[in-house]
Structures are given as C-alpha cells and as structure tokens.
N, C-alpha and C. Protein backbone atom coordinates (compact mmCIF):
# COMPACT_ATOMS: atom_id res chain seq x y z
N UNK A 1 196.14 35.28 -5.72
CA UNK A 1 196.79 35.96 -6.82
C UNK A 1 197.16 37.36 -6.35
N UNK A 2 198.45 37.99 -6.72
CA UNK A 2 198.64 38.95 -6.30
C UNK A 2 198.81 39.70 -7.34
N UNK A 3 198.62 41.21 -7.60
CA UNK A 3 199.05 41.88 -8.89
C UNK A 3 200.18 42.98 -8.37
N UNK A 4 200.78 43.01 -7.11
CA UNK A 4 201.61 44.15 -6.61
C UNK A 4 202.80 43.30 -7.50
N UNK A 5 203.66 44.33 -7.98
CA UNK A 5 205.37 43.91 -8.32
C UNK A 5 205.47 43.50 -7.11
N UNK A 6 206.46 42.52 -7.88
CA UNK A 6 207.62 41.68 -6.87
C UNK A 6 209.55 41.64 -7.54
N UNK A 7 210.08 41.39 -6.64
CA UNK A 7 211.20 41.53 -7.19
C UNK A 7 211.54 39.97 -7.84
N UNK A 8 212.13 39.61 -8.88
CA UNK A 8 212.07 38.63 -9.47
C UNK A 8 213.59 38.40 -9.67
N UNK A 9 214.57 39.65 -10.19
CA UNK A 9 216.12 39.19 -10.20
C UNK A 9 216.72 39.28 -9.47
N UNK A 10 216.44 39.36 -8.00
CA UNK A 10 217.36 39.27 -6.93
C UNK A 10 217.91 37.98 -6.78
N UNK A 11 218.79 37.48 -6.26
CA UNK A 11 219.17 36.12 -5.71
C UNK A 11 219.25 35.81 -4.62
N UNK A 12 219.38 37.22 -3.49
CA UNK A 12 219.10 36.62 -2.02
C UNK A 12 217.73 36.19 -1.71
N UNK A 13 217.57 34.79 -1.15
CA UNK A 13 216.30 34.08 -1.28
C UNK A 13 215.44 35.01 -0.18
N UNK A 14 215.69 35.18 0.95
CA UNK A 14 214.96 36.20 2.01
C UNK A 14 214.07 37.40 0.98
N UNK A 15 214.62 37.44 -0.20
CA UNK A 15 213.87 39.20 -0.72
C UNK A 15 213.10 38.17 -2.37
N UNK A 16 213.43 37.13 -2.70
CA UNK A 16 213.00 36.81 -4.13
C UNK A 16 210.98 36.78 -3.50
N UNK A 17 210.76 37.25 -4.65
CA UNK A 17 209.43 37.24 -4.55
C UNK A 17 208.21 38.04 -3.59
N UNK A 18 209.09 39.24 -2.56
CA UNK A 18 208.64 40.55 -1.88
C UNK A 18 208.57 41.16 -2.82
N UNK A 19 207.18 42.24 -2.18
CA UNK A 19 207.31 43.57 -2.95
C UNK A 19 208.17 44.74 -2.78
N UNK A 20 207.84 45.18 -3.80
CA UNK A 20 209.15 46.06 -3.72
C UNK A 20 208.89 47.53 -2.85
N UNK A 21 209.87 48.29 -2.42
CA UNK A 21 209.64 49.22 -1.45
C UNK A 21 208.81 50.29 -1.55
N UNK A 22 207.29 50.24 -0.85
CA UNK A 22 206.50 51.15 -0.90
C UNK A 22 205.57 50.58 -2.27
N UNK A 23 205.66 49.70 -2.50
CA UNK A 23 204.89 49.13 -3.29
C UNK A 23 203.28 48.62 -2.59
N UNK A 24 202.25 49.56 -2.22
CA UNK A 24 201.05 48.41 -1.76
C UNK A 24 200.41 47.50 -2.58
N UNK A 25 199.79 46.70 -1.53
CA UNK A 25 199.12 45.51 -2.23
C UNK A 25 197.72 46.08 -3.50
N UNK A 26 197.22 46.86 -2.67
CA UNK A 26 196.00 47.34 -3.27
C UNK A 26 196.26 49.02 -3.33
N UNK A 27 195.79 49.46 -4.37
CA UNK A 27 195.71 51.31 -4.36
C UNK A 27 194.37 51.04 -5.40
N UNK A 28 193.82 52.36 -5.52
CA UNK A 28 192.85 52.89 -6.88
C UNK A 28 192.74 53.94 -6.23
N UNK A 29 192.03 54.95 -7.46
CA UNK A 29 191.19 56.28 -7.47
C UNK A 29 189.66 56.04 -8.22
N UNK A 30 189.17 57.30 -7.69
CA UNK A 30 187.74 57.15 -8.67
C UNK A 30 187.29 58.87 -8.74
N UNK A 31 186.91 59.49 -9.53
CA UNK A 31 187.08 60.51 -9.86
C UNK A 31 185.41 60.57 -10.86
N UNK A 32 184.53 61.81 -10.44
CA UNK A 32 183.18 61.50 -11.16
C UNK A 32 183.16 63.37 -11.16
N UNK A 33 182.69 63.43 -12.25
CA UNK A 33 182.41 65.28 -12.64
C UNK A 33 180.92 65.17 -13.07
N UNK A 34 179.90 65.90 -12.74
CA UNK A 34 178.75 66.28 -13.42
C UNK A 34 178.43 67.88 -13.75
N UNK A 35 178.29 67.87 -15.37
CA UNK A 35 178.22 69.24 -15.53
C UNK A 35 176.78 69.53 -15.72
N UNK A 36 176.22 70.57 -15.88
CA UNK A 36 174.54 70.89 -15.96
C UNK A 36 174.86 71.29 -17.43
N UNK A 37 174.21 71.27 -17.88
CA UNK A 37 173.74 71.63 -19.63
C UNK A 37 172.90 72.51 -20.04
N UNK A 38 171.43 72.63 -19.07
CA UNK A 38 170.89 73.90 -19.47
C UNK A 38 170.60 74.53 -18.43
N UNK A 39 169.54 75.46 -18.94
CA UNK A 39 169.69 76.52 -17.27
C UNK A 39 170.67 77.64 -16.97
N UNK A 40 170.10 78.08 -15.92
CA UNK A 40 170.89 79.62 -15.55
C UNK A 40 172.12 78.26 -14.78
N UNK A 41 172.24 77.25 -14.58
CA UNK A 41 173.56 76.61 -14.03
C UNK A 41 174.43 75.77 -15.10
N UNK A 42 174.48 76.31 -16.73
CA UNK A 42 174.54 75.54 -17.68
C UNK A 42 175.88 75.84 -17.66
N UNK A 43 177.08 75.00 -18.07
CA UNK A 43 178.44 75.11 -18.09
C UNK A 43 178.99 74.89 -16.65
N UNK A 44 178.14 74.54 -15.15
CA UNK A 44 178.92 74.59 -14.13
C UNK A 44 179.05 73.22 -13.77
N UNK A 45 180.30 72.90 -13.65
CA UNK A 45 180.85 71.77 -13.61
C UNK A 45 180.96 71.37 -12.06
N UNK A 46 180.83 70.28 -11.25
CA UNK A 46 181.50 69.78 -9.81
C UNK A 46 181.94 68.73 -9.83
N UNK A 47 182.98 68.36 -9.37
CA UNK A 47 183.68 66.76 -9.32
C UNK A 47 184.26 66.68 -7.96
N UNK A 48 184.52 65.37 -7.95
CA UNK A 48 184.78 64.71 -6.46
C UNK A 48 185.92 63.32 -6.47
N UNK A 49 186.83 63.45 -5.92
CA UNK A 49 187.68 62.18 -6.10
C UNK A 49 187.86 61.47 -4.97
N UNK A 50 188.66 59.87 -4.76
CA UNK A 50 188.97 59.59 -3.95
C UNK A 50 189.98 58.85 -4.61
N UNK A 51 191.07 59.08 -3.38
CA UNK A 51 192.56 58.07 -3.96
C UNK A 51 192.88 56.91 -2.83
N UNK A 52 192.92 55.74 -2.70
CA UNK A 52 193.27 54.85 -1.58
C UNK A 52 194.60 53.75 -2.25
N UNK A 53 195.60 53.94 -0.93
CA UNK A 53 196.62 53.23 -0.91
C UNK A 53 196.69 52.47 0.53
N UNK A 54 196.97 51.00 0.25
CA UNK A 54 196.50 50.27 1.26
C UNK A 54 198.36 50.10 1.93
N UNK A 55 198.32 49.21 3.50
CA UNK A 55 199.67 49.30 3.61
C UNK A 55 200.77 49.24 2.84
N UNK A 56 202.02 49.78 3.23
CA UNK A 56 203.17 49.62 2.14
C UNK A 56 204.78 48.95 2.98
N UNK A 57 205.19 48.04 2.35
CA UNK A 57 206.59 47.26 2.62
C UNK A 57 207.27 48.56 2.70
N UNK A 58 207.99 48.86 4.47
CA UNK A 58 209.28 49.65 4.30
C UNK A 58 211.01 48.52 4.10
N UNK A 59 211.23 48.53 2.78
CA UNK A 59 212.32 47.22 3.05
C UNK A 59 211.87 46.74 1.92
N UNK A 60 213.01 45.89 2.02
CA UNK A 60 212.83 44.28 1.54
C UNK A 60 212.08 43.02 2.31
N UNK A 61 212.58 43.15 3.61
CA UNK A 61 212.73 42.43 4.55
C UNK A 61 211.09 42.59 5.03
N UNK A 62 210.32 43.32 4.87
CA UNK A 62 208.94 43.26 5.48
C UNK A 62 208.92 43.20 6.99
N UNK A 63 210.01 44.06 7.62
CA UNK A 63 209.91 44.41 8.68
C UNK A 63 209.00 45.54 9.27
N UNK A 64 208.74 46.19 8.38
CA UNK A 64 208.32 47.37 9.22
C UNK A 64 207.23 47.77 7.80
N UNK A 65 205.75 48.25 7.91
CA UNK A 65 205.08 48.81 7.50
C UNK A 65 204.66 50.36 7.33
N UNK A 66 204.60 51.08 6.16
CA UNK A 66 203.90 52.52 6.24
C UNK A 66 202.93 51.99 5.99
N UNK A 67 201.65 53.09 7.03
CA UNK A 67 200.17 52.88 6.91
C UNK A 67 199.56 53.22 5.88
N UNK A 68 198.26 52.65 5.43
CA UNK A 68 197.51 53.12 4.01
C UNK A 68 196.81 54.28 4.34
N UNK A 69 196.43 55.25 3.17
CA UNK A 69 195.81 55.83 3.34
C UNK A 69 194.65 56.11 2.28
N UNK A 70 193.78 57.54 2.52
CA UNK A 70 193.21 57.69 1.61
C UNK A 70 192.59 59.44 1.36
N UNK A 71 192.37 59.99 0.83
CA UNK A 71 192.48 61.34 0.70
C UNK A 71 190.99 61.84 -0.71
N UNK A 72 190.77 62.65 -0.55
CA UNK A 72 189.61 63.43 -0.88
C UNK A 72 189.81 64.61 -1.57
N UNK A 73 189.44 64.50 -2.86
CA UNK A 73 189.51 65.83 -3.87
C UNK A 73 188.23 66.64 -4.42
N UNK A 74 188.45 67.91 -4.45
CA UNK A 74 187.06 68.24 -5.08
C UNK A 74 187.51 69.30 -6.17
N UNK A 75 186.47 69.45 -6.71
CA UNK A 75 186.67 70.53 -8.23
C UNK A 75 185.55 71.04 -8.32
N UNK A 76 185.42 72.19 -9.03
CA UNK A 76 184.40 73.16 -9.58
C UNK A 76 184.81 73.89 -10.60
N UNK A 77 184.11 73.62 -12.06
CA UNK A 77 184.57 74.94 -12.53
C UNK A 77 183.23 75.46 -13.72
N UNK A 78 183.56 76.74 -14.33
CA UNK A 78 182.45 77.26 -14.86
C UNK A 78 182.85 77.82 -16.36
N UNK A 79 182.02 77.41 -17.40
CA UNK A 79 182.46 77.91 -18.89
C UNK A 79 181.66 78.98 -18.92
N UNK A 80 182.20 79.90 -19.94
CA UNK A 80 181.21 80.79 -20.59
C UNK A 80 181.63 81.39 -22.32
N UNK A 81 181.11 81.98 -22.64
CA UNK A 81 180.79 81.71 -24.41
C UNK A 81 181.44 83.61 -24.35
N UNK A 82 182.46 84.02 -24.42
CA UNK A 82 182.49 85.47 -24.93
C UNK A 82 183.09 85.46 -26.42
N UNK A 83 182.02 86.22 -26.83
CA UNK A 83 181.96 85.88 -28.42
C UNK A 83 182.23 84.64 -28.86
N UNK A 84 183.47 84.33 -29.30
CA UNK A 84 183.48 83.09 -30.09
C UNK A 84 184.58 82.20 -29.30
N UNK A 85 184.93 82.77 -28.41
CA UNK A 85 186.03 82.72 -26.86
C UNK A 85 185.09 81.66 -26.11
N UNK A 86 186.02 80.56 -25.71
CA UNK A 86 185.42 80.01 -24.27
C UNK A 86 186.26 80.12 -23.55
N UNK A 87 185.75 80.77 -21.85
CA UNK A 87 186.12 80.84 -21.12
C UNK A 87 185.84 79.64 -19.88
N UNK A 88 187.03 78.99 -19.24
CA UNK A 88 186.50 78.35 -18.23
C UNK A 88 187.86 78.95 -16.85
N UNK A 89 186.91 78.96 -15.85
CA UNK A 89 187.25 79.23 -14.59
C UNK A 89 187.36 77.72 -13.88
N UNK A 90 188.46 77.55 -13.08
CA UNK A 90 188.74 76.21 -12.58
C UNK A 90 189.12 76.02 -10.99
N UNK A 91 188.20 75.83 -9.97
CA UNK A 91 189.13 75.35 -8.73
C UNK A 91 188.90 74.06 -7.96
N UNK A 92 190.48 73.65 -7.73
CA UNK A 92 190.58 72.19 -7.39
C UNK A 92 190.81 72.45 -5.87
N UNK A 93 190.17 71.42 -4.86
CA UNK A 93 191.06 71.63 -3.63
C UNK A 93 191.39 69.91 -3.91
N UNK A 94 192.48 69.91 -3.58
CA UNK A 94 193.37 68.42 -3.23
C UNK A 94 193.58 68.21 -1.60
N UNK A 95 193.20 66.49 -1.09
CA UNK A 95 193.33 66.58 0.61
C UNK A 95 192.34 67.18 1.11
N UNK A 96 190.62 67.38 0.60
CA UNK A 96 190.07 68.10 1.08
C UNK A 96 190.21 68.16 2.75
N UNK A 97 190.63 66.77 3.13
CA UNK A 97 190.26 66.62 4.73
C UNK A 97 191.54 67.19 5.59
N UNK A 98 192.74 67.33 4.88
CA UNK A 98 194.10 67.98 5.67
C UNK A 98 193.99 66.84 6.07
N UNK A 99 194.58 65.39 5.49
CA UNK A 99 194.78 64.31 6.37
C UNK A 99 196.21 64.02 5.88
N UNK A 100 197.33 64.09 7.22
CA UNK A 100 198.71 63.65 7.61
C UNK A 100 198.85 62.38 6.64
N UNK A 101 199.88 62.14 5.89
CA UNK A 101 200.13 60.75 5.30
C UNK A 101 201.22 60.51 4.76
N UNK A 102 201.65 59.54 4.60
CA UNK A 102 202.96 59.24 3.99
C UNK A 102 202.63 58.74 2.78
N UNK A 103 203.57 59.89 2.17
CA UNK A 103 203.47 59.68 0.61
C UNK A 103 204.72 58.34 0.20
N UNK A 104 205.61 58.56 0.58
CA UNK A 104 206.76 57.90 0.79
C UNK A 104 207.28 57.49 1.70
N UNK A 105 207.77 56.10 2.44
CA UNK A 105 208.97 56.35 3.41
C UNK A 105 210.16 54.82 2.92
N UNK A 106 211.00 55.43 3.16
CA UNK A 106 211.89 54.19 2.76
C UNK A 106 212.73 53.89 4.43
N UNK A 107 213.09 52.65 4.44
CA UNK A 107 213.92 51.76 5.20
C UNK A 107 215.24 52.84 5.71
N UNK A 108 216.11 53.46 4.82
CA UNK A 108 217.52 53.85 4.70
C UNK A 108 216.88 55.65 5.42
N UNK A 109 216.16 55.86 5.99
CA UNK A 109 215.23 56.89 6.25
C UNK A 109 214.74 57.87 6.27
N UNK A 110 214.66 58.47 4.66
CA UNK A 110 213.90 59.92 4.36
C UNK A 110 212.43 58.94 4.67
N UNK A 111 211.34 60.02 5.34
CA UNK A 111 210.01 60.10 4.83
C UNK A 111 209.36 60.97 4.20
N UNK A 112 208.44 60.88 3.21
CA UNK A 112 207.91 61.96 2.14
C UNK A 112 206.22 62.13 2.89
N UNK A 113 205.88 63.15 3.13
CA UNK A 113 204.50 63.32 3.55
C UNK A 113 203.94 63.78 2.29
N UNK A 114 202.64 63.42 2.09
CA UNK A 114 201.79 64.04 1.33
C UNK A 114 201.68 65.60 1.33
N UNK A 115 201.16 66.60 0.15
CA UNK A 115 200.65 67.62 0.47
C UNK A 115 199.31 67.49 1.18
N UNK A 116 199.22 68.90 2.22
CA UNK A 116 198.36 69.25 2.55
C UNK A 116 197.37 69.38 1.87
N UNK A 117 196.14 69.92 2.28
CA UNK A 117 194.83 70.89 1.54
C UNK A 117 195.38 71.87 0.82
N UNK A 118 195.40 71.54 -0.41
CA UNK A 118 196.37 72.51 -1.58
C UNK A 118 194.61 72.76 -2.23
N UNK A 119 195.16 74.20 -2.28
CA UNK A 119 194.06 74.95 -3.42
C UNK A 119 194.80 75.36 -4.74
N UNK A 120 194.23 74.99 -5.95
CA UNK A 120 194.80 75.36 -7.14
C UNK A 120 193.95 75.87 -8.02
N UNK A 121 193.74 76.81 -8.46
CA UNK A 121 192.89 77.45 -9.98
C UNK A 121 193.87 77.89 -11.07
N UNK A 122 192.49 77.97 -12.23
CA UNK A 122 193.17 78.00 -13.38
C UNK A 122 192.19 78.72 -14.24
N UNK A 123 192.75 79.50 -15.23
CA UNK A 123 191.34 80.20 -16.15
C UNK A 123 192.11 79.41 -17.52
N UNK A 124 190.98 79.33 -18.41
CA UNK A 124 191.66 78.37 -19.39
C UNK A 124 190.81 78.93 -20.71
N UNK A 125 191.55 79.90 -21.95
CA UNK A 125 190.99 80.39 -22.65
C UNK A 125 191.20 79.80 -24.10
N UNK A 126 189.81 79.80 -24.81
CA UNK A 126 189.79 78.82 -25.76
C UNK A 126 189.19 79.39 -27.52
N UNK A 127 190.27 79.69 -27.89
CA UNK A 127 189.75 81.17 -29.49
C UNK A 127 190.07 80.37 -30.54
C-alpha cells in the first residue's frame, strides 16, 4: 500500500500511477516541549524536533532521485508574570546540525537547498 500521491489523469501510460515530482514515499516530524512548573526554573520551556523526508522522484520518468533527508530543531523559551503582563522570551535554532539538503529539485533544473542553521527569536507580550 502506498499513501504518496500519484498522478491519476495523465494518459501517457509510462507516468499513470508515478509519484509526482518531489513527492517522497515516506516524510514525518515529531516535535516534544517540556516546560517546568515550579521552582526557580518555573515557566522555562525546551523543545526539540525532528523532520525526515525519505528519497524523492526527480521527473515523471523516475530517472533520477533527490536524496532524503533529515534535520534537527531546538527551542527554548521563558515566561514571566509583570504585573498582570505575560512576558515570554523565545529562541528557535532550525538545522541545528548545518546539514546541506535539498529542499527541492526538479527535472527542468532549478534546485532549492534548505536553510541553513537559522536562529530566530521572538518576545511575545500578553495584557
């Protein structure tokens, strides 16, 4: 059983029933945060992700493969109570590992690389 799309209204028989371009067979993420509740560490949040994309059809034709990959996220962030204000402080790194990948590549031939080790924060105020 397969659950990747397939192309279904084509009529050239060579492509009826391939997946479609850059479509892998298998992908998921999993993503887990634990915050502390009491304590001098109460409101500090850490999370951890992982994203995996397994090979991908460049084509119709299933000539040529982009490799799967898989990539590593982390987070931290911290609330606090000013007056009746919540404050939370937020930083994500995305790619923790700086690992090279193709986000995209098509047959006709742009390739799309993934971002790098991107750092992003955020303060997020709540009255």
């Amino acid at each position: 059983m397969s659950f990747a799309k397939t192309i279904a209204d084509e009529t050239d028989p060579a492509v009826v029933g391939k997946r479609l371009n850059n479509a892998p067979k298998h992908n998921g993420s999993l993503w887990t945060t634990y915050q502390f509740q009491q304590g001098d560490l109460r409101g500090l949040k850490f999370g951890v992700g992982m994203q995996a994309v397994s090979q991908r059809e460049i084509g119709f034709y299933e000539t040529a493969q982009a490799p799967g990959y898989a990539i590593m996220n982390l987070m931290a962030s911290k609330d606090w109570k000013v007056g009746q204000t919540k404050v939370t402080a937020q930083l994500n790194i995305d790619n923790l590992l700086d690992k090279t990948y193709n986000a995209s590549i098509y047959s006709y031939g742009p390739t799309y690389y993934g971002n790098p080790r991107t750092f992003m924060g955020a303060i997020n105020i709540e009255y």
